[in-house]
Protein backbone atom coordinates (compact mmCIF):
# COMPACT_ATOMS: atom_id res chain seq x y z
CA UNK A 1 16.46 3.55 16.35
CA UNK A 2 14.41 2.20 13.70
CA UNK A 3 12.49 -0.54 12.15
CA UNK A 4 11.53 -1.54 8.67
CA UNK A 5 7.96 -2.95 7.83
CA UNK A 6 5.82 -4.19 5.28
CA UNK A 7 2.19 -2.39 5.57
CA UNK A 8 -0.59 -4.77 3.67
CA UNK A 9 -4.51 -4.29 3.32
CA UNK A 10 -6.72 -6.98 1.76
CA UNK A 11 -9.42 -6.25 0.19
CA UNK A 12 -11.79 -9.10 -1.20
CA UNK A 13 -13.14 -8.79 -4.48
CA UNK A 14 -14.87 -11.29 -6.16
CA UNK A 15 -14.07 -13.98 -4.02
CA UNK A 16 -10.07 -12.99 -4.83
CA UNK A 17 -7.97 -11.65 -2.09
CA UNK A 18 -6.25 -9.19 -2.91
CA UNK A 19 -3.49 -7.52 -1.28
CA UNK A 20 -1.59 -4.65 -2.02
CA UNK A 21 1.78 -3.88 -0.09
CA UNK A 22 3.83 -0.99 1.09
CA UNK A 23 7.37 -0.68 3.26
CA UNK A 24 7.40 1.73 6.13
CA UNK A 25 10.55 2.67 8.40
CA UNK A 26 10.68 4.11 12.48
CA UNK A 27 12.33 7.38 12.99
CA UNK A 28 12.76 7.74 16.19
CA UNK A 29 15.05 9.25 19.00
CA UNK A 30 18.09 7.38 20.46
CA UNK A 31 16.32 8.01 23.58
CA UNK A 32 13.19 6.70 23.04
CA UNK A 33 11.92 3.46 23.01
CA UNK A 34 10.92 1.97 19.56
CA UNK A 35 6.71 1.56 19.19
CA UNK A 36 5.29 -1.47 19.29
CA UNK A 37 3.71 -2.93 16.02
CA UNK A 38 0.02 -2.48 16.77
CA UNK A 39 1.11 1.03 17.39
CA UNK A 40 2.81 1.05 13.78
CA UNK A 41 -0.14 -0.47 12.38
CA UNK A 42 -2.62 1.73 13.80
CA UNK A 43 -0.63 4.42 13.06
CA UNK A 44 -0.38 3.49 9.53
CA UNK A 45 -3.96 2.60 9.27
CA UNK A 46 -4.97 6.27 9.97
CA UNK A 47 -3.34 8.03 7.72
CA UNK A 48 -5.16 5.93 5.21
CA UNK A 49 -8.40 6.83 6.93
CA UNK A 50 -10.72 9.96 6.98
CA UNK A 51 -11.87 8.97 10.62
CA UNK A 52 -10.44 6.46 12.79
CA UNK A 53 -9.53 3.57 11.05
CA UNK A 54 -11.96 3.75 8.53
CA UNK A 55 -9.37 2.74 5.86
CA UNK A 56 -11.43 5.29 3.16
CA UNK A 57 -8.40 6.46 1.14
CA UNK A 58 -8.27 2.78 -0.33
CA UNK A 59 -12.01 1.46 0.07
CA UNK A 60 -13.14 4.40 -2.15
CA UNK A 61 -10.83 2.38 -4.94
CA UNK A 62 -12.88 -0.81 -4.53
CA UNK A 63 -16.42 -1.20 -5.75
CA UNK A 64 -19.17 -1.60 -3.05
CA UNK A 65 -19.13 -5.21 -3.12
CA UNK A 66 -16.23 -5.75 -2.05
CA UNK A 67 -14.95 -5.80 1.49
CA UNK A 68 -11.65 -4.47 3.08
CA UNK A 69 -11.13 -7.21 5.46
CA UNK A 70 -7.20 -7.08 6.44
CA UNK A 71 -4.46 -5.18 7.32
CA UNK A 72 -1.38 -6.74 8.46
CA UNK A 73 2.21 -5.95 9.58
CA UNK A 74 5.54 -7.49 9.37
CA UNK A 75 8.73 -6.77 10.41
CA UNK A 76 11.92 -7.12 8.23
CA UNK A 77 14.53 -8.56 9.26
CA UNK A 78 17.86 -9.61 8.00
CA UNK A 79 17.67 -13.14 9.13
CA UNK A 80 13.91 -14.38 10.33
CA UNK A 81 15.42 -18.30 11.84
CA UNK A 82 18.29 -16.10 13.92
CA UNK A 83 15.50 -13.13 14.83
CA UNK A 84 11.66 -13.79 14.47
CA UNK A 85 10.21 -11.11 13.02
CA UNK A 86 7.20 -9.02 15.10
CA UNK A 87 4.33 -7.80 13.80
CA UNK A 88 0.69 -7.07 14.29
CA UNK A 89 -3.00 -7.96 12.27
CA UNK A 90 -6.22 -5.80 12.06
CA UNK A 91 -9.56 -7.37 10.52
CA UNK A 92 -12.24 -5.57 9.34
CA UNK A 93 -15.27 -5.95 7.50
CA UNK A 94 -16.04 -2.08 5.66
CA UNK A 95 -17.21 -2.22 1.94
CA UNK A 96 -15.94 -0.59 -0.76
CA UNK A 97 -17.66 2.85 -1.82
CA UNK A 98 -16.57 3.73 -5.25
CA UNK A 99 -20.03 2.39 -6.97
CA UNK A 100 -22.01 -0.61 -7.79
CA UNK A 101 -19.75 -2.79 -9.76
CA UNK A 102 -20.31 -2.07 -13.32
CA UNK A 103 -22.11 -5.14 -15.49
CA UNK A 104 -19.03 -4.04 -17.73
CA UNK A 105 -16.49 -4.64 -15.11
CA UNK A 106 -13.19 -6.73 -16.08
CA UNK A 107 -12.23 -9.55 -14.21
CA UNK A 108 -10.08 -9.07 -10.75
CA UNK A 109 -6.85 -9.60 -12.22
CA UNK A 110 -7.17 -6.00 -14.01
CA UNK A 111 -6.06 -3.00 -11.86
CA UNK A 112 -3.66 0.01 -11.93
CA UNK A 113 -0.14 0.55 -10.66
CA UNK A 114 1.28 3.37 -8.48
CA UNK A 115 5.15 3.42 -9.20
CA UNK A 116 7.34 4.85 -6.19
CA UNK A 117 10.75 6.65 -6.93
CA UNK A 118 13.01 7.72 -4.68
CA UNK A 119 16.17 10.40 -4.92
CA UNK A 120 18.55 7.19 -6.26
CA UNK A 121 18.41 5.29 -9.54
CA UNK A 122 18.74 2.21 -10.21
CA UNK A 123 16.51 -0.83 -9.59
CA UNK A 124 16.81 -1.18 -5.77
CA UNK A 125 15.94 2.42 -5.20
CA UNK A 126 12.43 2.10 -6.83
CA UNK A 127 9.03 -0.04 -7.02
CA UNK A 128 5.83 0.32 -6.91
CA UNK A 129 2.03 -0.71 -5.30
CA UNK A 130 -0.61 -2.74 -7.20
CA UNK A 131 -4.09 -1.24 -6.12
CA UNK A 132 -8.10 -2.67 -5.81
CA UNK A 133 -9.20 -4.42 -9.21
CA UNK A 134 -11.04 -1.83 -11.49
CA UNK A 135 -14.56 -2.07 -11.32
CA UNK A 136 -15.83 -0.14 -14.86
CA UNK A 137 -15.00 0.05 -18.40
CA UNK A 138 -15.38 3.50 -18.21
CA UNK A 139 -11.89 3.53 -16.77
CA UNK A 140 -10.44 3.25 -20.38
CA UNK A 141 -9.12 5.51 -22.47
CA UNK A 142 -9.81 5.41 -26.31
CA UNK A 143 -6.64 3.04 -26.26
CA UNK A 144 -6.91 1.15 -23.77
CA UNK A 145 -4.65 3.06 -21.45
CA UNK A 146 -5.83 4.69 -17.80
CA UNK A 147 -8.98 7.60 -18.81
CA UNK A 148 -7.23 10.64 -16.37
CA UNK A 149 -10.25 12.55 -17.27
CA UNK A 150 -12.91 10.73 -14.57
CA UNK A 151 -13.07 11.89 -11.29
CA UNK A 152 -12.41 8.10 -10.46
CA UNK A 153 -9.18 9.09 -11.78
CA UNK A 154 -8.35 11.59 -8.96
CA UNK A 155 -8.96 9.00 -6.17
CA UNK A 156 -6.36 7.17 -7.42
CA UNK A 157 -3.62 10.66 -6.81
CA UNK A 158 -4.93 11.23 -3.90
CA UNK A 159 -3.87 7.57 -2.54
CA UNK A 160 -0.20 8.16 -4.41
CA UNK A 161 0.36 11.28 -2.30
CA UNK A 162 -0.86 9.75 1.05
CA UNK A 163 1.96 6.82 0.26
CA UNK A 164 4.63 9.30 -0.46
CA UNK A 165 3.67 11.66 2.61
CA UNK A 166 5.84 11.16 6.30
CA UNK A 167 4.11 10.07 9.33
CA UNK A 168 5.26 13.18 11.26
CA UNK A 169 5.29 12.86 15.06
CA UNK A 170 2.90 10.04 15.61
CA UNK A 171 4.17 8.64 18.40
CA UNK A 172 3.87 9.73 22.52
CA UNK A 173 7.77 10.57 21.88
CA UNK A 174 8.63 12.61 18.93
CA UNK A 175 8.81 10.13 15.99
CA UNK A 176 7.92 9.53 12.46
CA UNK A 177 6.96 6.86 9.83
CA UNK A 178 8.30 6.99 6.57
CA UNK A 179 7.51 5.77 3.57
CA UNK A 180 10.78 3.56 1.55
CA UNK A 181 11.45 1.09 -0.77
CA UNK A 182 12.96 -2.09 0.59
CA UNK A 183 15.78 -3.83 -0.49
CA UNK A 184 16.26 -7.51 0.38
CA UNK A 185 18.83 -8.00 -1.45
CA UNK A 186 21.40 -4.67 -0.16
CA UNK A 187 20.37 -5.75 2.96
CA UNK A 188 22.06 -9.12 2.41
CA UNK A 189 24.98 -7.38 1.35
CA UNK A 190 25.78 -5.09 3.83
CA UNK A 191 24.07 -2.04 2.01
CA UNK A 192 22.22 0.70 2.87
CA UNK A 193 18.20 -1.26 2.31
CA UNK A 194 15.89 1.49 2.65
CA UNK A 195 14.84 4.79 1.02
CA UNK A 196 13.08 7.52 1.40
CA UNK A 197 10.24 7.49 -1.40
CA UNK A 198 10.29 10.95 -2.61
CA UNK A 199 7.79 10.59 -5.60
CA UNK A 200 5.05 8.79 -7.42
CA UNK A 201 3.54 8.22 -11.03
CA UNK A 202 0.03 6.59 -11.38
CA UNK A 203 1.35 3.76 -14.71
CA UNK A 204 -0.56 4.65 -17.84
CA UNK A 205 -1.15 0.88 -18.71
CA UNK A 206 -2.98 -1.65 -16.71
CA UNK A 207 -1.73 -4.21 -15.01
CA UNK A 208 -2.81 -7.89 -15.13
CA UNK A 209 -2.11 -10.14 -11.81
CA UNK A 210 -2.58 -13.89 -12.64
CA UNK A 211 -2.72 -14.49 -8.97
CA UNK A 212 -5.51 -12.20 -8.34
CA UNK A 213 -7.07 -14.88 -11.39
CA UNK A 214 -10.92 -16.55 -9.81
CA UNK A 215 -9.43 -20.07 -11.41
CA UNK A 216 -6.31 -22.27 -12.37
């Protein structure tokens, strides 16, 4: 049996929400009984997390004023009017605890990009997660790229190989969580939709989200 779901966690910067987004798929026996979302979530919201929920692994990308408020999931399915999806919601209120946020810091709209690969080309068998808005100029390079040199910098791997590890045997029966990349579109087809992600990159270029933007 298994389920596919998108994993989310907002983190408010600025005044911007903004929300960064991963797909996760159940693994577990034909005997057992698939877990319920909360469990999924909380599941999912731990491995992010140095104790509890604590969420760490993507607060320590946000600057301390800012606030991880949300983490949310939602089932995908192939046809939401015929089946309603399930899913579950966590708030929170923990601050970020990278640093202060710099008097240098670009807008919200500015952040990085962790691509995800899996062990198939072609456009459906890859993607990627936007993360936290960058909080310093000193996270430039001489050209404008991503500096790899800070120890900011290493944060930002450390979240990349959390995405691509397996949930292994999280559940009261054996199970796991994996992470994939989602296909809407295959899925509409009659294809195979989900993937194992095998691999990551951290993008050397910044990204610029005009919906992360404070105004019209």
């Amino acid at each position: 049996m298994s389920k596919v779901y998108r994993w989310s966690v907002k983190i408010r910067d600025r005044g911007v929400d903004c929300v960064s987004s991963l797909h996760y798929q159940t693994d577990v026996p034909l005997s057992a009984s698939e877990p319920s979302p909360d469990n999924v979530l909380t599941q999912i919201d731990q491995h992010f997390s140095t104790s509890g929920t604590d969420l760490l692994k993507w607060r320590q990308l946000a600057h301390t004023g800012a606030v991880l408020v949300e983490t949310r999931l939602y089932e995908e399915v192939e046809d939401p009017d015929a089946t309603p999806p399930t899913g579950s919601v966590h708030t929170y209120s923990l601050a970020g605890t990278a640093q202060a946020l710099a008097a240098d810091a670009p807008p919200p709209e500015l952040c990085m990009y962790i691509s995800l690969t899996t062990a198939k080309l072609g456009r459906s068998f890859r993607g990627g997660v936007h993360t936290p808005p960058i909080y310093s100029s000193a996270m430039f390079n001489a050209t404008g790229g991503v500096d790899t040199v800070p120890s900011d910098y290493a944060k930002y791997q450390a979240l990349g190989a959390l995405i691509v590890d397996v949930l292994d045997d999280v559940f009261a029966t054996t199970g796991d969580i994996k992470p994939v990349i989602y296909s809407r579109t295959r899925r509409a087809r009659g294809l195979s939709f989900a993937e194992d992600i095998t691999a990551y990159q951290i993008r050397p270029q910044f990204r610029w989200l005009r919906r992360r933007a404070t105004a019209p």
